[in-house]
C-alpha atoms as a PDB file:
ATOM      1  CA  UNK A   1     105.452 -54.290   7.278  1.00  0.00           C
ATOM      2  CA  UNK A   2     103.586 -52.788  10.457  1.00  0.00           C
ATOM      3  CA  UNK A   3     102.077 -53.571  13.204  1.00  0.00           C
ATOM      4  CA  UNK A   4     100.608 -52.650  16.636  1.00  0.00           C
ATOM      5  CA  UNK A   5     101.734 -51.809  20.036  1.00  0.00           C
ATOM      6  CA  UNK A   6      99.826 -49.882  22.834  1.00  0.00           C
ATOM      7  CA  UNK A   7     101.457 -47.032  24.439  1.00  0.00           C
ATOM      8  CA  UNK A   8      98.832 -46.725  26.611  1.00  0.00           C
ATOM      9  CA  UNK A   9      99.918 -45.652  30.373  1.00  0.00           C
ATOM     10  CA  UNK A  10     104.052 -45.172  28.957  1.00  0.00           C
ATOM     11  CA  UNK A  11     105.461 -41.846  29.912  1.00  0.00           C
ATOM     12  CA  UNK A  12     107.705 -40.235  27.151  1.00  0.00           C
ATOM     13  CA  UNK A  13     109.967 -38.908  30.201  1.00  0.00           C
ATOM     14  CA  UNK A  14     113.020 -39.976  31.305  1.00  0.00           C
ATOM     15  CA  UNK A  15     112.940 -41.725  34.994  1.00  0.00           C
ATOM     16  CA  UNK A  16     114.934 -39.742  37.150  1.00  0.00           C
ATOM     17  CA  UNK A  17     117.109 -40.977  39.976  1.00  0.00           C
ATOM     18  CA  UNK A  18     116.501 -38.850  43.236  1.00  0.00           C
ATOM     19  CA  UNK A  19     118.793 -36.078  44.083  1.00  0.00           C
ATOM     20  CA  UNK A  20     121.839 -37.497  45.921  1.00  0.00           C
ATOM     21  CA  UNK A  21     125.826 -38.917  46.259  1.00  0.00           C
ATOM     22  CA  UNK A  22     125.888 -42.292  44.183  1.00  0.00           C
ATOM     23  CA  UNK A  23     128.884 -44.611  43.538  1.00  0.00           C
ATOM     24  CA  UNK A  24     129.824 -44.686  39.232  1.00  0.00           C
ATOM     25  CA  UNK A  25     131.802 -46.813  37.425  1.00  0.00           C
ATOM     26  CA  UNK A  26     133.008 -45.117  33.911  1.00  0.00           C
ATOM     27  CA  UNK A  27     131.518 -47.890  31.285  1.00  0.00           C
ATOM     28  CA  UNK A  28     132.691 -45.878  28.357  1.00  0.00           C
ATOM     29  CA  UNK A  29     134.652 -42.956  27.459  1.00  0.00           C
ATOM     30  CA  UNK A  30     134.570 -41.034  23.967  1.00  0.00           C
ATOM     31  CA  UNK A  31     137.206 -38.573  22.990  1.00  0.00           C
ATOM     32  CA  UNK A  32     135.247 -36.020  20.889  1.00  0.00           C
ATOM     33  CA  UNK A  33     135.129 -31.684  20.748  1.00  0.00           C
ATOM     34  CA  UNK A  34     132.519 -29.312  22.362  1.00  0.00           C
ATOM     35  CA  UNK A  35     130.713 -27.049  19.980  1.00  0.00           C
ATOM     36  CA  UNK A  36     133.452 -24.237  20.268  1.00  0.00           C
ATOM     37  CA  UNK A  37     136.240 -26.732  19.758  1.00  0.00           C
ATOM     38  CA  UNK A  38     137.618 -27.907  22.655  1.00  0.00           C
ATOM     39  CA  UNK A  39     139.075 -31.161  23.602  1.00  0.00           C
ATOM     40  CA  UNK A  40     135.989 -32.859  25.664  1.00  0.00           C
ATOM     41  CA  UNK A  41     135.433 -36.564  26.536  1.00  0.00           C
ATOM     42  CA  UNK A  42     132.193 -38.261  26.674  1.00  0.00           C
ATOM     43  CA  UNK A  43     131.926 -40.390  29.981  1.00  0.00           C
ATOM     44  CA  UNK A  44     129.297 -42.929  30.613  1.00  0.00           C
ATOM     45  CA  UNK A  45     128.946 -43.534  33.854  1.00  0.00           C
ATOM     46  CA  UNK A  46     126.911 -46.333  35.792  1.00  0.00           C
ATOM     47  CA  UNK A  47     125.318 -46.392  39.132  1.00  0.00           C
ATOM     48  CA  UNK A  48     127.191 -49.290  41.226  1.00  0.00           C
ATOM     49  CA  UNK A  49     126.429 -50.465  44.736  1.00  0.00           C
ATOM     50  CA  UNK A  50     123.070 -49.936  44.660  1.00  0.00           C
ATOM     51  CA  UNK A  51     120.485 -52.010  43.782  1.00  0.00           C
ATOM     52  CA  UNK A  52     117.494 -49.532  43.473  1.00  0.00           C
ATOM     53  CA  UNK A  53     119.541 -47.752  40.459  1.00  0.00           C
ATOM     54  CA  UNK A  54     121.826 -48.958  37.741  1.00  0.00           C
ATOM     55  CA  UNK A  55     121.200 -46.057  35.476  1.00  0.00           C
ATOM     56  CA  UNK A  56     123.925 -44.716  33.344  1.00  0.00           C
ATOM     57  CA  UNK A  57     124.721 -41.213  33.160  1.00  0.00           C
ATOM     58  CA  UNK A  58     126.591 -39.663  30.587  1.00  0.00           C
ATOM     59  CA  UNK A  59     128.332 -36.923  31.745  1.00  0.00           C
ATOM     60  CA  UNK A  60     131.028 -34.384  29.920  1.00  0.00           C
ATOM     61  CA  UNK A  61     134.386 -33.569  30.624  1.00  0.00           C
ATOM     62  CA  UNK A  62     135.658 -30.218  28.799  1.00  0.00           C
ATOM     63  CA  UNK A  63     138.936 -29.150  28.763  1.00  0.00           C
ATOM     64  CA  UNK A  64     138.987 -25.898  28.269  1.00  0.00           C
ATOM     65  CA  UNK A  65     142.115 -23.034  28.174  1.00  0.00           C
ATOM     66  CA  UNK A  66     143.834 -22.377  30.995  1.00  0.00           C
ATOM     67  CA  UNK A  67     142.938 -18.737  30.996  1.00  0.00           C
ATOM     68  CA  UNK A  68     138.757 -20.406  31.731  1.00  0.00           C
ATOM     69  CA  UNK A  69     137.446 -20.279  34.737  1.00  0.00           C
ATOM     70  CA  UNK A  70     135.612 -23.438  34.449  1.00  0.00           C
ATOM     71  CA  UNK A  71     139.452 -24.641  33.735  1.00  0.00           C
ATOM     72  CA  UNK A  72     140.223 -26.246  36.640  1.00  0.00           C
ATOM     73  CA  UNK A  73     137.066 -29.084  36.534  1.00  0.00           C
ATOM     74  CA  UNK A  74     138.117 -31.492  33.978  1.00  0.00           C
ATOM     75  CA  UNK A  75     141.291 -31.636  36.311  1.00  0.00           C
ATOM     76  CA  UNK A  76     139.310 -32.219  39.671  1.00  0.00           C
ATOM     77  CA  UNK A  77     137.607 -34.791  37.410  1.00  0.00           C
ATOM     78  CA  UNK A  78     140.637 -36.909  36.639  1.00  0.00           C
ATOM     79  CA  UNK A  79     142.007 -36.512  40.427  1.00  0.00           C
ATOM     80  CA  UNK A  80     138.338 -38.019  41.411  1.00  0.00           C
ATOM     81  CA  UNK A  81     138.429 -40.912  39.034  1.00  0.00           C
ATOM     82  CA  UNK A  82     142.706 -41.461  39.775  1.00  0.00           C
ATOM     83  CA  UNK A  83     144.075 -40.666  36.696  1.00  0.00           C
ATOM     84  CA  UNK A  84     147.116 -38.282  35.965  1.00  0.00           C
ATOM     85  CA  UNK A  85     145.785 -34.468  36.378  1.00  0.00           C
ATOM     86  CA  UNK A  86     147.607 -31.121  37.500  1.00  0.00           C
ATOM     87  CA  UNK A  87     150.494 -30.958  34.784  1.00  0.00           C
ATOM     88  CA  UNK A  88     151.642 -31.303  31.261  1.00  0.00           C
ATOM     89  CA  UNK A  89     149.289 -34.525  30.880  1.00  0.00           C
ATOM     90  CA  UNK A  90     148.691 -37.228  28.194  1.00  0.00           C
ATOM     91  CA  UNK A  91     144.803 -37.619  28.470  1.00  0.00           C
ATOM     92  CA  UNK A  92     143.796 -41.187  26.927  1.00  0.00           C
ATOM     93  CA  UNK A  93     140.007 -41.543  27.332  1.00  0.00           C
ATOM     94  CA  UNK A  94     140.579 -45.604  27.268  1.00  0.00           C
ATOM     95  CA  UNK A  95     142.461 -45.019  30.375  1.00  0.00           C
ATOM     96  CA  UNK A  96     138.781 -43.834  31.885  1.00  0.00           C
ATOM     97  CA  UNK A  97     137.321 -47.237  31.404  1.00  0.00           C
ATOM     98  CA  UNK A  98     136.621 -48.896  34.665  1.00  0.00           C
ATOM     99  CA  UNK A  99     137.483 -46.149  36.703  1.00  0.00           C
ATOM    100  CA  UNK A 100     134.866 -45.528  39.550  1.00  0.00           C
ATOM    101  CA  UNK A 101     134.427 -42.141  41.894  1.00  0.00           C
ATOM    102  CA  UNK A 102     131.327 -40.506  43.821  1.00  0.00           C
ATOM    103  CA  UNK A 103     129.196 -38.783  42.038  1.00  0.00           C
ATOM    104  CA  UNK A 104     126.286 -36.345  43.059  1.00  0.00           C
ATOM    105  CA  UNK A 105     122.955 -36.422  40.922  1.00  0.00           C
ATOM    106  CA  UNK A 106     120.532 -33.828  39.943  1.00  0.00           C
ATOM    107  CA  UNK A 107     117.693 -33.390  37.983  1.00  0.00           C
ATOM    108  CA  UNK A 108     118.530 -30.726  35.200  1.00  0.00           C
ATOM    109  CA  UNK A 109     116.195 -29.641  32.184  1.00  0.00           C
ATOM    110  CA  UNK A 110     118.729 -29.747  29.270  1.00  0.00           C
ATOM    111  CA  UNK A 111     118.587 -27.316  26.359  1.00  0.00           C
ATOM    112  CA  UNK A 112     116.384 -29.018  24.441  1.00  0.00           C
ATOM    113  CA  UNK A 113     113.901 -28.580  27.175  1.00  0.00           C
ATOM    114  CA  UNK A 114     113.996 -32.130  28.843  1.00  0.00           C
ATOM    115  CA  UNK A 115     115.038 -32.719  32.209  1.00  0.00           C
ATOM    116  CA  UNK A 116     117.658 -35.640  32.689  1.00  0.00           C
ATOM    117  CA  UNK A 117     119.894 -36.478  35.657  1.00  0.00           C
ATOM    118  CA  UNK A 118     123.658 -34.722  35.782  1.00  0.00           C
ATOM    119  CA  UNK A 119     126.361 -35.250  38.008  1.00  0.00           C
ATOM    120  CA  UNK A 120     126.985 -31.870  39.228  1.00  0.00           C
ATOM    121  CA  UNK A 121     130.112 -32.855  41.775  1.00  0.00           C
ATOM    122  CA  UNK A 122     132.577 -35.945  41.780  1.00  0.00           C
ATOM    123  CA  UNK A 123     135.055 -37.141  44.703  1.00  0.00           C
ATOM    124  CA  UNK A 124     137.121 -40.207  44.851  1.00  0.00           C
ATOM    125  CA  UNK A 125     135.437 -43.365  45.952  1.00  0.00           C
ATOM    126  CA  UNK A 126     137.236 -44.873  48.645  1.00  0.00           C
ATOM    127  CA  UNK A 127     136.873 -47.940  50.281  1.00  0.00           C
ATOM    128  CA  UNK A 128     134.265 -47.562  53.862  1.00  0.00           C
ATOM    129  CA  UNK A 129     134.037 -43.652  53.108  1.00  0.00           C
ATOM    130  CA  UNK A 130     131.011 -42.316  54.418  1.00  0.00           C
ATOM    131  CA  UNK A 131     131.168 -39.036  53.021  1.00  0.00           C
ATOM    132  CA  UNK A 132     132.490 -37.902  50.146  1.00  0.00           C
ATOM    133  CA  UNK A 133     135.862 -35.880  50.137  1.00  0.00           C
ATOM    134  CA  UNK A 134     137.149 -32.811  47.994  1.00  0.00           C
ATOM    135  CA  UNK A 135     133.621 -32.637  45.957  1.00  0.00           C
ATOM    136  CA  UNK A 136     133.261 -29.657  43.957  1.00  0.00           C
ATOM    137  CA  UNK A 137     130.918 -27.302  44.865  1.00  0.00           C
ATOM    138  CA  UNK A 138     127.701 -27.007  42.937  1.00  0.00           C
ATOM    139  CA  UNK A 139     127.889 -23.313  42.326  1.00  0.00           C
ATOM    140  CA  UNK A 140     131.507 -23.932  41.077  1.00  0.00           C
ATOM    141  CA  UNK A 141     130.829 -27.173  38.872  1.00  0.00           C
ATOM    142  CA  UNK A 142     128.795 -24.958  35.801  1.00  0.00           C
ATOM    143  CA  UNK A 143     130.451 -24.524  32.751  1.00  0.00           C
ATOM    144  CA  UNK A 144     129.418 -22.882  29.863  1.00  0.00           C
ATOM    145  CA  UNK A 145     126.392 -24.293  28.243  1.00  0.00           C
ATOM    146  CA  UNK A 146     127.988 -23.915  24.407  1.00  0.00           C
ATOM    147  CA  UNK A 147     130.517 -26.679  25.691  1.00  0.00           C
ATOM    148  CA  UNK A 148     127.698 -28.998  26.097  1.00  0.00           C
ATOM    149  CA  UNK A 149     126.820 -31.130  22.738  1.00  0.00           C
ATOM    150  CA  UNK A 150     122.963 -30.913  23.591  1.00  0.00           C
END
């Protein structure tokens, strides 16, 4: 069977949010591993409290060894979205689920060569906060690219 549809006018690029802080709420969280084996959990996250954008973002958290540098982000991750982080933790993805924090948005050209919105810094969300608190820096917030899936 086929049949016809014109693509006329339809861009083949992904609408990107504009640069800035948005409020997320974690729709669904994936345990899976990063290409060089480490524990890493696929977080989608969705744009709340604002009606202009209710994209979803998916956005990886890698836990990588101690020794790391990058270490220490999947742990300001889980103090941003209120779950346990700083010791010898039980991390259960389900526990993600419904879990909202600040999040602040770029526009970053992925490996494959297509740009897509990241969060590059989180914070808690609390209630009548203006600005966001404890964000980590963007210079800080890179990891290495091999623990990325794409």
């Amino acid at each position: 069977m086929s049949f016809r549809y014109n693509s006329s006018g339809i861009s083949d690029e992904f609408p990107l949010m504009p640069e800035g802080w948005y409020d997320f709420k974690i729709i669904e969280a994936e345990e899976m591993q990063s290409k060089k084996g480490n524990n890493m959990i696929l977080v989608k996250c969705q744009v709340i409290n604002n009606p202009d954008h209710t994209d979803v973002i998916h956005h990886y958290v890698t836990f990588l060894p101690p020794e790391n540098k990058g270490a220490w982000i999947n742990v300001a991750f889980r103090k941003a979205i209120g779950v346990p982080a700083g010791g010898d933790d039980v991390v259960d993805a389900e526990d993600w689920v419904g879990k909202r924090f600040k999040g602040f948005v770029v526009a970053e050209e992925g490996q494959d060569g297509i740009k897509r919105n990241k969060i590059q810094k989180v914070s808690p969300l609390k209630d009548g906060m203006k600005e966001p608190i404890g964000a980590l820096k963007p210079s800080l917030a890179k990891t290495n690219d091999e623990d990325i899936p794409f």
